[in-house]
C-alpha atoms as a PDB file:
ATOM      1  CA  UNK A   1       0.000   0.000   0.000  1.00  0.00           C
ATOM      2  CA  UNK A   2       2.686   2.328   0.899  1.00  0.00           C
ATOM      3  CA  UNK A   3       4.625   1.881  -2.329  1.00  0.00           C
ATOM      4  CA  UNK A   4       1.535   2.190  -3.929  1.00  0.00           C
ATOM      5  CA  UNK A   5       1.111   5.888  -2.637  1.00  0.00           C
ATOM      6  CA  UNK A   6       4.443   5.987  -3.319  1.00  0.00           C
ATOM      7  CA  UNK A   7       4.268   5.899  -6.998  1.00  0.00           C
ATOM      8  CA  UNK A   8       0.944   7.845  -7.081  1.00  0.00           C
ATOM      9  CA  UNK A   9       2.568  10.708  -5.670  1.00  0.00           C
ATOM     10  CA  UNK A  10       5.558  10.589  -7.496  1.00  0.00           C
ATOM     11  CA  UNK A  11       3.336   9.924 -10.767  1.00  0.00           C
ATOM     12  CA  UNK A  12       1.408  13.160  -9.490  1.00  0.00           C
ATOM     13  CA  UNK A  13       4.430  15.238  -9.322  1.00  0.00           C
ATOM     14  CA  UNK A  14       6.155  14.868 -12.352  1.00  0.00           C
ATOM     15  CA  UNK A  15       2.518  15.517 -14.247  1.00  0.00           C
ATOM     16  CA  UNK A  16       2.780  18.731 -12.403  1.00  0.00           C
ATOM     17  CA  UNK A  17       6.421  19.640 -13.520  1.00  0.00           C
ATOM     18  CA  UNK A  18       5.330  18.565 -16.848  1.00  0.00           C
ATOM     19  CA  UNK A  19       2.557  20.756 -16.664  1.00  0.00           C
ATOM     20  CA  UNK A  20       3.821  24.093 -15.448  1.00  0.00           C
ATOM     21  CA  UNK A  21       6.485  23.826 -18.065  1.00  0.00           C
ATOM     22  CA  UNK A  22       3.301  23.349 -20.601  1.00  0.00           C
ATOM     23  CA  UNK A  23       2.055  26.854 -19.118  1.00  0.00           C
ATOM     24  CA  UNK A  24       5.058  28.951 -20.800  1.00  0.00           C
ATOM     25  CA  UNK A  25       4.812  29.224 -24.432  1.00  0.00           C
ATOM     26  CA  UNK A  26       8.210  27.998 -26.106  1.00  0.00           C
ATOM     27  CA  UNK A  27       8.741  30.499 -29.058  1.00  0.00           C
ATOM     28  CA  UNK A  28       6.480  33.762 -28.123  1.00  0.00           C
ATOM     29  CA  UNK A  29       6.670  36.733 -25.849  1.00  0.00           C
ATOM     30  CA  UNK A  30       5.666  37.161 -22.514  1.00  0.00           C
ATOM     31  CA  UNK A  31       3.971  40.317 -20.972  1.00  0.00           C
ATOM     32  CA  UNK A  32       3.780  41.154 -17.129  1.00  0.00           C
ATOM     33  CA  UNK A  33       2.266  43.901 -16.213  1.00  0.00           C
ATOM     34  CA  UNK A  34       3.205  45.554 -12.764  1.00  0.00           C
ATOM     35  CA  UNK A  35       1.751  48.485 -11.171  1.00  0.00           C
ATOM     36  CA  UNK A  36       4.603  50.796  -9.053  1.00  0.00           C
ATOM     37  CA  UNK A  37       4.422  53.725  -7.239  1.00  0.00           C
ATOM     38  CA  UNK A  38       5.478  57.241  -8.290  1.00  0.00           C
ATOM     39  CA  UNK A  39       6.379  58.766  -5.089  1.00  0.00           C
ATOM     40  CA  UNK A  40       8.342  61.677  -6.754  1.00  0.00           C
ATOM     41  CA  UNK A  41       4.391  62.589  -8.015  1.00  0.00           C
ATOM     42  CA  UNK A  42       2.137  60.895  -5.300  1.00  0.00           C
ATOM     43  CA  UNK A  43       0.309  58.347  -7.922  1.00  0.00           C
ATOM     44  CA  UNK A  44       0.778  54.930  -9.346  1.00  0.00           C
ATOM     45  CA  UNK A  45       1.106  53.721 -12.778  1.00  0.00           C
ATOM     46  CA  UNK A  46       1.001  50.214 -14.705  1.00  0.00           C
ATOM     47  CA  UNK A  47       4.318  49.735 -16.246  1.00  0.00           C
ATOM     48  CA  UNK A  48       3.964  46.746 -19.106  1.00  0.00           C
ATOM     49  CA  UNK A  49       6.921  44.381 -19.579  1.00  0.00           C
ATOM     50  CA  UNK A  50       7.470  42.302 -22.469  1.00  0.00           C
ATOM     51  CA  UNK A  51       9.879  39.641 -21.723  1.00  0.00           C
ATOM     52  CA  UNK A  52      12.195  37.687 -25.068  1.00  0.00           C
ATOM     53  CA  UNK A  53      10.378  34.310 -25.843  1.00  0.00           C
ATOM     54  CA  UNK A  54      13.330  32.479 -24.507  1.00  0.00           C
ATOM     55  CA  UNK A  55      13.569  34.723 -21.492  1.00  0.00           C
ATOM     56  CA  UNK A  56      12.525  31.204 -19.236  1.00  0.00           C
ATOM     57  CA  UNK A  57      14.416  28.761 -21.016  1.00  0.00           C
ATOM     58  CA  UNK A  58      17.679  30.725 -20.646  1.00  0.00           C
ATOM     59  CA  UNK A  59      20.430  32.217 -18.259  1.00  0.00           C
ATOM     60  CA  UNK A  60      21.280  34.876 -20.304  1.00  0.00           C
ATOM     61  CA  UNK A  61      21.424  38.835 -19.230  1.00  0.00           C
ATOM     62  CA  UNK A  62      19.242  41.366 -21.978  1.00  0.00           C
ATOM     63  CA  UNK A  63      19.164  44.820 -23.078  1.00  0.00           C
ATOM     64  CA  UNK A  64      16.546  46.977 -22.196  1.00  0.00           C
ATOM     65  CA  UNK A  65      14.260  49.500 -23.718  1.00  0.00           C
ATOM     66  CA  UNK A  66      11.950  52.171 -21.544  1.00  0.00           C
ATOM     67  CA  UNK A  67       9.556  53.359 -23.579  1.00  0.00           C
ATOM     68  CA  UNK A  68       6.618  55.597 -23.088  1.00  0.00           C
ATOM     69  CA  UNK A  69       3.026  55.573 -23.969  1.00  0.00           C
ATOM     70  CA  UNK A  70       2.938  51.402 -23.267  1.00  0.00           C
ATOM     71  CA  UNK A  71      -0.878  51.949 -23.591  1.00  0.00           C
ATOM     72  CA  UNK A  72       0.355  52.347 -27.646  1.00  0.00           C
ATOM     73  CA  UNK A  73       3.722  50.017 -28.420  1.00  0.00           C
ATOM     74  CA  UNK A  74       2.253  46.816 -28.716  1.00  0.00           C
ATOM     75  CA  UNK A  75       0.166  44.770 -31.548  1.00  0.00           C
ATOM     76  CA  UNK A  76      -0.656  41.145 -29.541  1.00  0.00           C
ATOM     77  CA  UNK A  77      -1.322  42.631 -25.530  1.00  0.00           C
ATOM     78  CA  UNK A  78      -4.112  44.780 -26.644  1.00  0.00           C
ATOM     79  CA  UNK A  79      -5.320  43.767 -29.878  1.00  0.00           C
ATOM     80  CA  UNK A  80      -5.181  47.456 -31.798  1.00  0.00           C
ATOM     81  CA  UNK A  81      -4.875  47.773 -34.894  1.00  0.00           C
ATOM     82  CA  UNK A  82      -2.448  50.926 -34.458  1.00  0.00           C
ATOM     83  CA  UNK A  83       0.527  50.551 -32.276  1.00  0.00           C
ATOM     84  CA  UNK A  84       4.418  50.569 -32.538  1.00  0.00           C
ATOM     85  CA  UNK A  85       4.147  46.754 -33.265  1.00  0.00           C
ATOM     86  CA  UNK A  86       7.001  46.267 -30.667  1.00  0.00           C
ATOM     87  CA  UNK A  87       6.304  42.681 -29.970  1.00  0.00           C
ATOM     88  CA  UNK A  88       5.572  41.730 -33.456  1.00  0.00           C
ATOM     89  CA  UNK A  89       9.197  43.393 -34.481  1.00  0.00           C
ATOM     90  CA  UNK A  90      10.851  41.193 -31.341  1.00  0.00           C
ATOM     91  CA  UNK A  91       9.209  37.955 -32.894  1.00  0.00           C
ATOM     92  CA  UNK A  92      10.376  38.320 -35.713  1.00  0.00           C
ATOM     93  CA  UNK A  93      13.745  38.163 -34.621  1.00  0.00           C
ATOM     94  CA  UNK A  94      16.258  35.798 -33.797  1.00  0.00           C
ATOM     95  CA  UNK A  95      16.099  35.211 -29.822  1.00  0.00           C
ATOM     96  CA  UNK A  96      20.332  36.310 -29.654  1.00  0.00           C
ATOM     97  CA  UNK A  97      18.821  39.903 -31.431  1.00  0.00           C
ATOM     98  CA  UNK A  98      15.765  40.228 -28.649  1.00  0.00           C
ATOM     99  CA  UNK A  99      15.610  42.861 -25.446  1.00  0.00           C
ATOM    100  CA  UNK A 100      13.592  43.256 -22.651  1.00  0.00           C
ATOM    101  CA  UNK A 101      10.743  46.144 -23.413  1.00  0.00           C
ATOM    102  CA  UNK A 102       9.831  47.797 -20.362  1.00  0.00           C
ATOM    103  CA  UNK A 103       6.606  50.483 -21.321  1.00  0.00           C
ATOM    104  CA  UNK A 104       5.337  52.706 -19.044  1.00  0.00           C
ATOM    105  CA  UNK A 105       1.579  53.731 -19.083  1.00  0.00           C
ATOM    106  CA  UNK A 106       0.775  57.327 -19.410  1.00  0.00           C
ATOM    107  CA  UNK A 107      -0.398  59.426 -16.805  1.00  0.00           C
ATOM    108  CA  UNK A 108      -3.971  60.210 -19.049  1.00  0.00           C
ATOM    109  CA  UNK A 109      -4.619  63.413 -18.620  1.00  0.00           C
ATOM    110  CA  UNK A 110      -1.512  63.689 -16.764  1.00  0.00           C
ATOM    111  CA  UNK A 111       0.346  63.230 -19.828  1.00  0.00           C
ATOM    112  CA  UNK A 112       1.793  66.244 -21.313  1.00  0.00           C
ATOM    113  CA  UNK A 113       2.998  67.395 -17.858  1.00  0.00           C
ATOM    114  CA  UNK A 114       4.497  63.968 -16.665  1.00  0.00           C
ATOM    115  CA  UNK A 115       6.531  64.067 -20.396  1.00  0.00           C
ATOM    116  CA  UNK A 116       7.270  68.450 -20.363  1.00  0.00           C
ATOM    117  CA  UNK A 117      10.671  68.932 -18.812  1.00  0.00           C
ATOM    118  CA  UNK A 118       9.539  72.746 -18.170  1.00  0.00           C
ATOM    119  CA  UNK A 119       6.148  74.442 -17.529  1.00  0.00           C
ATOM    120  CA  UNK A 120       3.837  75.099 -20.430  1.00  0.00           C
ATOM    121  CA  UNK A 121       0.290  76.757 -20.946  1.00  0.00           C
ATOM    122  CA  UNK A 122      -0.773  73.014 -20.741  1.00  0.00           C
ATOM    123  CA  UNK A 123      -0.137  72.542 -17.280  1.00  0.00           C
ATOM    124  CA  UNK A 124       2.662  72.463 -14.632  1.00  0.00           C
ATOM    125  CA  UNK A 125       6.533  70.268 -15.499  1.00  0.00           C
ATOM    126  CA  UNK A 126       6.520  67.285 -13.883  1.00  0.00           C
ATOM    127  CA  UNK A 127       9.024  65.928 -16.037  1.00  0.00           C
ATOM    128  CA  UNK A 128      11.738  65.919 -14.410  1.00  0.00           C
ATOM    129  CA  UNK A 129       9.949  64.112 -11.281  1.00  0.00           C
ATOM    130  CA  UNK A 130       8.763  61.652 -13.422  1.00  0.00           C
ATOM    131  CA  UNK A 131      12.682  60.634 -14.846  1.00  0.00           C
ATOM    132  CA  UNK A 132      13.461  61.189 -11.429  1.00  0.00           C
ATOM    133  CA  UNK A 133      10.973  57.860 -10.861  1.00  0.00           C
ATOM    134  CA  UNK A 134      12.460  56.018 -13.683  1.00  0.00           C
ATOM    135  CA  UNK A 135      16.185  56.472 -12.936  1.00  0.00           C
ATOM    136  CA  UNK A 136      15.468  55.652  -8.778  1.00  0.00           C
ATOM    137  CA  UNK A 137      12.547  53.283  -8.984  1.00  0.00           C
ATOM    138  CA  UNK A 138      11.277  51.988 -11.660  1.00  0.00           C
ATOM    139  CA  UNK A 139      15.145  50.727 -13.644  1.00  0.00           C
ATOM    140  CA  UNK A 140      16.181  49.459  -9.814  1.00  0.00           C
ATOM    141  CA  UNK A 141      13.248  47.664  -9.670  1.00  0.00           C
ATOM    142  CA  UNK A 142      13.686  45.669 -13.100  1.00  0.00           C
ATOM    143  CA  UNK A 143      17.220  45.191 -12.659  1.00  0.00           C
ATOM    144  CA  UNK A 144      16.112  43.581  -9.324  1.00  0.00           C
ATOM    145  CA  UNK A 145      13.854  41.102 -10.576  1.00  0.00           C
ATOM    146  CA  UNK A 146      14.577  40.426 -13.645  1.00  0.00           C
ATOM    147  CA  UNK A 147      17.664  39.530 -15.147  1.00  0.00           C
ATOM    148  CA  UNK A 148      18.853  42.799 -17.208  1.00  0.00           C
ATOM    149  CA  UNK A 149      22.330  44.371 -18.577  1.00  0.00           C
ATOM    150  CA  UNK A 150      22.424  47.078 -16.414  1.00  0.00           C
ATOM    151  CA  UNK A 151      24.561  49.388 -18.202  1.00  0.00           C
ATOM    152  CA  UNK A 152      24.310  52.713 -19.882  1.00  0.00           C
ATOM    153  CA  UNK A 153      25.745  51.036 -23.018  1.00  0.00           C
ATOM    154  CA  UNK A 154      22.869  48.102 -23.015  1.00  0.00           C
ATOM    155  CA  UNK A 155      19.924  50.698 -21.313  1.00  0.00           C
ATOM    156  CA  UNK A 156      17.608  52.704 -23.938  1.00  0.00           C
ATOM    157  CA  UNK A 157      14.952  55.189 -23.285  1.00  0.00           C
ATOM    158  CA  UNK A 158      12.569  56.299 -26.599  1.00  0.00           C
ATOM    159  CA  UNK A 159       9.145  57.696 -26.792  1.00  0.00           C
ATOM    160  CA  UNK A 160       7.399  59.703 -29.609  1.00  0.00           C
ATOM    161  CA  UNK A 161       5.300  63.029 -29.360  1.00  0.00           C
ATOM    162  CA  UNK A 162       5.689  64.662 -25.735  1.00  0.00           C
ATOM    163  CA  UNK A 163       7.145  60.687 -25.079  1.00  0.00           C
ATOM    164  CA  UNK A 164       9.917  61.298 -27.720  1.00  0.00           C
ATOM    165  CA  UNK A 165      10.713  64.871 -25.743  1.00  0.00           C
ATOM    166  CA  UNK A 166      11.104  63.458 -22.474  1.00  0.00           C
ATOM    167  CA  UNK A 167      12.992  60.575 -23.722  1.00  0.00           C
ATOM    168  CA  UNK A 168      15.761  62.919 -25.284  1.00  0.00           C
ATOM    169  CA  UNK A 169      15.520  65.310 -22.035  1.00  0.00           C
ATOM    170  CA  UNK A 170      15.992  61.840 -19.998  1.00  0.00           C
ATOM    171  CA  UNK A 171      19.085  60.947 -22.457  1.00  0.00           C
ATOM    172  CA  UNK A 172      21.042  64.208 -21.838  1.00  0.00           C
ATOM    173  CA  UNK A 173      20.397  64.288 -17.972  1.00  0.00           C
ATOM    174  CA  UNK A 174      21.297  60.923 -17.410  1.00  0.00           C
ATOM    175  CA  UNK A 175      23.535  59.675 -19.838  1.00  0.00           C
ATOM    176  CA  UNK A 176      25.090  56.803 -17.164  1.00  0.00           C
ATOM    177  CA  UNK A 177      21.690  55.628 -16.925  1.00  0.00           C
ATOM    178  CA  UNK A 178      20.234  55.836 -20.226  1.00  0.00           C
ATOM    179  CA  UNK A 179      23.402  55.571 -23.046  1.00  0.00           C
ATOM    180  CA  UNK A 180      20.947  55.517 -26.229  1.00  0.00           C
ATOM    181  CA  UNK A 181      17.360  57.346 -26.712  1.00  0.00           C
ATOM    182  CA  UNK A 182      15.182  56.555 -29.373  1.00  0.00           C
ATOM    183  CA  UNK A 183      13.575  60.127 -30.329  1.00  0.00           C
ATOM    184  CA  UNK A 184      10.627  59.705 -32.396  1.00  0.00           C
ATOM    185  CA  UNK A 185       8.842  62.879 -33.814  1.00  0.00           C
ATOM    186  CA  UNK A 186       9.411  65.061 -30.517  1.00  0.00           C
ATOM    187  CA  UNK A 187       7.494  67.756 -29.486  1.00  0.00           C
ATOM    188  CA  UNK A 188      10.205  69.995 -28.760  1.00  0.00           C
ATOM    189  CA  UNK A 189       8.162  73.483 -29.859  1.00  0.00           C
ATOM    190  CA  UNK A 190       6.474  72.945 -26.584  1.00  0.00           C
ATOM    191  CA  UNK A 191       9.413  73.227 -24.361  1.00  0.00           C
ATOM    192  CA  UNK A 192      12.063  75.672 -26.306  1.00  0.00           C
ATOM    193  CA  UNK A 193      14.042  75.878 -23.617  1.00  0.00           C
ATOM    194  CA  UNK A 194      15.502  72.282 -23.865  1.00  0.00           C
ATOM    195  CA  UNK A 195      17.976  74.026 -26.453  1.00  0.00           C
ATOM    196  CA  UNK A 196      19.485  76.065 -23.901  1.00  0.00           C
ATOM    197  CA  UNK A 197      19.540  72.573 -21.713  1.00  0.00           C
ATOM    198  CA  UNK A 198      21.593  71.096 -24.222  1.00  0.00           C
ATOM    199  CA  UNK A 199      23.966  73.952 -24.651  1.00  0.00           C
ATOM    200  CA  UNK A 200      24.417  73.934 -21.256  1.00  0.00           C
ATOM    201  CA  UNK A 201      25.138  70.330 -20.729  1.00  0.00           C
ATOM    202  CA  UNK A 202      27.991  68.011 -22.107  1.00  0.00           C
ATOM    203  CA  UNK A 203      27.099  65.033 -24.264  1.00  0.00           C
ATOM    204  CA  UNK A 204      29.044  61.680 -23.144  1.00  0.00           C
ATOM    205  CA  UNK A 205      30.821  59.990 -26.202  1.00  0.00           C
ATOM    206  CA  UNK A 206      29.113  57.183 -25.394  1.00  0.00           C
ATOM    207  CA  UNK A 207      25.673  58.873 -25.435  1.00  0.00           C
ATOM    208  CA  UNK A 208      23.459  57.886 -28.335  1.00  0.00           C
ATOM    209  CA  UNK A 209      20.614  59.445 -30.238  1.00  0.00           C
ATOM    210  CA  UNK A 210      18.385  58.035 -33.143  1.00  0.00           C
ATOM    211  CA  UNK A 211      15.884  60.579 -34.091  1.00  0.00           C
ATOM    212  CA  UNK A 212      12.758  59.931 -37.004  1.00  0.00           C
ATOM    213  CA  UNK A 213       9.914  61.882 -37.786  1.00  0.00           C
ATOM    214  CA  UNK A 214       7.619  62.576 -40.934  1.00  0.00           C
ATOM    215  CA  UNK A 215       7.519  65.363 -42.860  1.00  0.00           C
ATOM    216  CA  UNK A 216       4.074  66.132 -42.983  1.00  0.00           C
ATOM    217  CA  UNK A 217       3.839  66.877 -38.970  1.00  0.00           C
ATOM    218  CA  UNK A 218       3.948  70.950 -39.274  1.00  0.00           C
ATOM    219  CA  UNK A 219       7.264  71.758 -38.268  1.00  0.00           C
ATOM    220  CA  UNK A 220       8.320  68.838 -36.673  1.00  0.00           C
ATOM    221  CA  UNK A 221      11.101  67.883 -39.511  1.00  0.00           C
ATOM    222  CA  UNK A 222      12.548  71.878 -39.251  1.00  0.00           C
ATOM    223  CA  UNK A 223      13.061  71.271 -35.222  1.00  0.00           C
ATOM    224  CA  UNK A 224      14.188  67.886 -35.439  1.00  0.00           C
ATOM    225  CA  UNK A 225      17.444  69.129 -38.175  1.00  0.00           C
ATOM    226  CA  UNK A 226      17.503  71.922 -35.946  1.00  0.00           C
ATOM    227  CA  UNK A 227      18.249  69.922 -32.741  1.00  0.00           C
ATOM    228  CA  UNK A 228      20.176  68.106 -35.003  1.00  0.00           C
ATOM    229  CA  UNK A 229      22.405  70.684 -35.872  1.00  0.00           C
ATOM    230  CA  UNK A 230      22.575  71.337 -32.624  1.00  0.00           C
ATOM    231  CA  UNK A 231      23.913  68.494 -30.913  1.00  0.00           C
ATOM    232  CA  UNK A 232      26.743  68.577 -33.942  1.00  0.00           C
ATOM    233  CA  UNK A 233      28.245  71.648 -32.190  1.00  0.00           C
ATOM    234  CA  UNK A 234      28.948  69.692 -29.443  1.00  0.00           C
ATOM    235  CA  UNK A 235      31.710  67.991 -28.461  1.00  0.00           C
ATOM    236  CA  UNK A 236      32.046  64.201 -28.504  1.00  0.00           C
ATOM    237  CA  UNK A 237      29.062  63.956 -30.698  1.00  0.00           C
ATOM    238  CA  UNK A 238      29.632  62.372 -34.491  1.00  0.00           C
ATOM    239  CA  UNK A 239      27.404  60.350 -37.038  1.00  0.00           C
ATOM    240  CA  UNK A 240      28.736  57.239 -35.061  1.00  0.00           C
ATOM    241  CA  UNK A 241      26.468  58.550 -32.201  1.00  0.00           C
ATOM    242  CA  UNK A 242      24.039  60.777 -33.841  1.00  0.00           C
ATOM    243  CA  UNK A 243      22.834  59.615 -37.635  1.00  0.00           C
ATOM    244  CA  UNK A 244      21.296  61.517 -39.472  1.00  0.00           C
ATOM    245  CA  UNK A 245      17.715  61.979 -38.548  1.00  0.00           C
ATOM    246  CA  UNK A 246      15.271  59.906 -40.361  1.00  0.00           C
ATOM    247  CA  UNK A 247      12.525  61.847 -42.007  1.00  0.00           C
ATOM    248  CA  UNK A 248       9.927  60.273 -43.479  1.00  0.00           C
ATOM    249  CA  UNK A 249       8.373  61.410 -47.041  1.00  0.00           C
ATOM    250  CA  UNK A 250       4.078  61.805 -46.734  1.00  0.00           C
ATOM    251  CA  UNK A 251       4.107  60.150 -43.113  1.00  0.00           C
ATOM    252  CA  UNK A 252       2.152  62.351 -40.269  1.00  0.00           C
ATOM    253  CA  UNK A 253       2.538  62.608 -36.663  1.00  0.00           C
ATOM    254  CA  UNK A 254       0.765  58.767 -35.348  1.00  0.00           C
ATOM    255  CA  UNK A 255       1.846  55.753 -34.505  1.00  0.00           C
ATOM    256  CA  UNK A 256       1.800  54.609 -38.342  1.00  0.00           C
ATOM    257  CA  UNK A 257       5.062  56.441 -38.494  1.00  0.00           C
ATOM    258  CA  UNK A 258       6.438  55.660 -35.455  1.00  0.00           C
ATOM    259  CA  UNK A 259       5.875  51.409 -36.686  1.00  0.00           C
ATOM    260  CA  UNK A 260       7.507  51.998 -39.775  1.00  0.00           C
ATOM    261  CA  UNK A 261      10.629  53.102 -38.144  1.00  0.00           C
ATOM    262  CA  UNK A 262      10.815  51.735 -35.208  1.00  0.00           C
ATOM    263  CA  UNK A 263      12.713  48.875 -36.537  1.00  0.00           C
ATOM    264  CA  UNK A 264      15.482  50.485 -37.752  1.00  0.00           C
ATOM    265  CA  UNK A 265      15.874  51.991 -34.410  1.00  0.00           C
ATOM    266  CA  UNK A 266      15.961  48.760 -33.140  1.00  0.00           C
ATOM    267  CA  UNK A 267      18.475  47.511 -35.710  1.00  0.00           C
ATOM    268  CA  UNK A 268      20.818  50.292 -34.289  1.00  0.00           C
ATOM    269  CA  UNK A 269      20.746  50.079 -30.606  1.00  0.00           C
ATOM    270  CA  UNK A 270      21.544  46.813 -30.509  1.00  0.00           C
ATOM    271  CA  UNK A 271      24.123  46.707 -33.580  1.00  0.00           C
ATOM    272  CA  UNK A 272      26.865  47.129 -31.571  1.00  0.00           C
ATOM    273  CA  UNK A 273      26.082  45.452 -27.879  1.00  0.00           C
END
């Protein structure tokens, strides 16, 4: 009788093992979604995280990407027909190529001030609080629990809009925490005095910047060359670190654009790691 129960239970476990490895999907993503305080603001926020596909089966250490506006980066999670298509562009790579995405909800109608590095006519700058949560909470807190590359060299921040603004504000501030930024079609007419910010700062050799936009967005393309030529007076900063900007013929300010070259940004942050 006893060997009996034996057996059962050792049948029992192993159909459990077998099981739980059943419930994570070999050769696809997978998304966690978290929910963190932002004490620098008093509020909380969902922050979505898309993991590699072989993120469970592996030991290895991955890249990472912040991005902004998770609500809008991803095809599969929510099923819209308009996002970046982060997850699909992952997939379709080889697992060696993939990073960990880490998107951050925004604030609602919070938005514009969460992303405005200064105060506008909009409402009050809580930019800098909010990089203030992502450099002392939110990166600590995924380098904690999952396994990351640390780094400035394998750490990216992007957005687009008032995202892609605050991403390149976020990339000049803290360029040992975030050593590329993916700027995608940035607002910067809203906050003109991040030109002064970057003529006051120094740019790290090592810091990075892709920037894209279309040129039927106003006067998006003028600012971006603008902030282009720029950064060029600077030292440490070449076309290794700063290609040219990417400006896309008949493509308007949405996330159309933003899919369409989102890849190549890809391509180029992790060329090199």
């Amino acid at each position: 009788m006893k060997k009996a129960l034996l057996f059962t239970t050792i049948i029992l476990a192993v159909v459990l093992q077998y099981s739980k490895a059943q419930t994570v999907p070999a050769d696809t993503s997978h998304y966690i979604t978290i929910n963190l305080d932002i004490p620098q603001l008093q509020r909380k926020r969902d922050v979505q995280i898309l993991l590699p596909a072989d993120y469970y089966r592996s030991k290895r250490r991955y890249p990472v990407i912040y991005m902004q506006d998770a609500q809008n980066i991803y095809d599969k999670k929510h099923g819209s027909p308009v996002s970046w298509g982060v997850d699909s562009v992952l997939e379709s790579l080889p697992m060696n190529e993939q990073v960990i995405i880490v998107g951050i909800n925004h604030g609602g109608n919070q938005r514009i001030a969460e992303y405005s590095p200064y105060k506008t006519k909009y409402g009050p700058a809580d930019g800098p609080a909010y990089i203030e949560f992502l450099v002392h909470n939110l990166k600590p807190y995924i380098d904690t629990h999952y396994r990351t590359k640390p780094d400035a060299k394998h750490t990216a921040v992007a957005g687009s809009s008032m995202g892609g603004l605050i991403a390149f504000y976020a990339g000049i501030k803290y360029p040992e925490v975030f050593g590329t930024a993916g700027v995608f079609s940035p607002s910067l007419w809203i906050n003109p005095e991040v030109d002064q910010f970057v003529k006051e700062h120094n740019i790290s050799k090592r810091s990075r910047f892709f920037f894209a936009c279309g040129d039927q967005e106003g006067n998006e393309a003028h600012d971006v060359l603008k902030m282009d030529s720029l950064l060029r007076t600077k030292k440490n900063v070449t076309r290794k670190n700063l290609p040219e900007p990417v400006i896309l013929k008949g493509q308007q300010h949405n996330e159309r654009q933003w899919r369409l070259e989102f890849p190549g940004f890809y391509r180029w942050f992790i060329k090199d790691l």
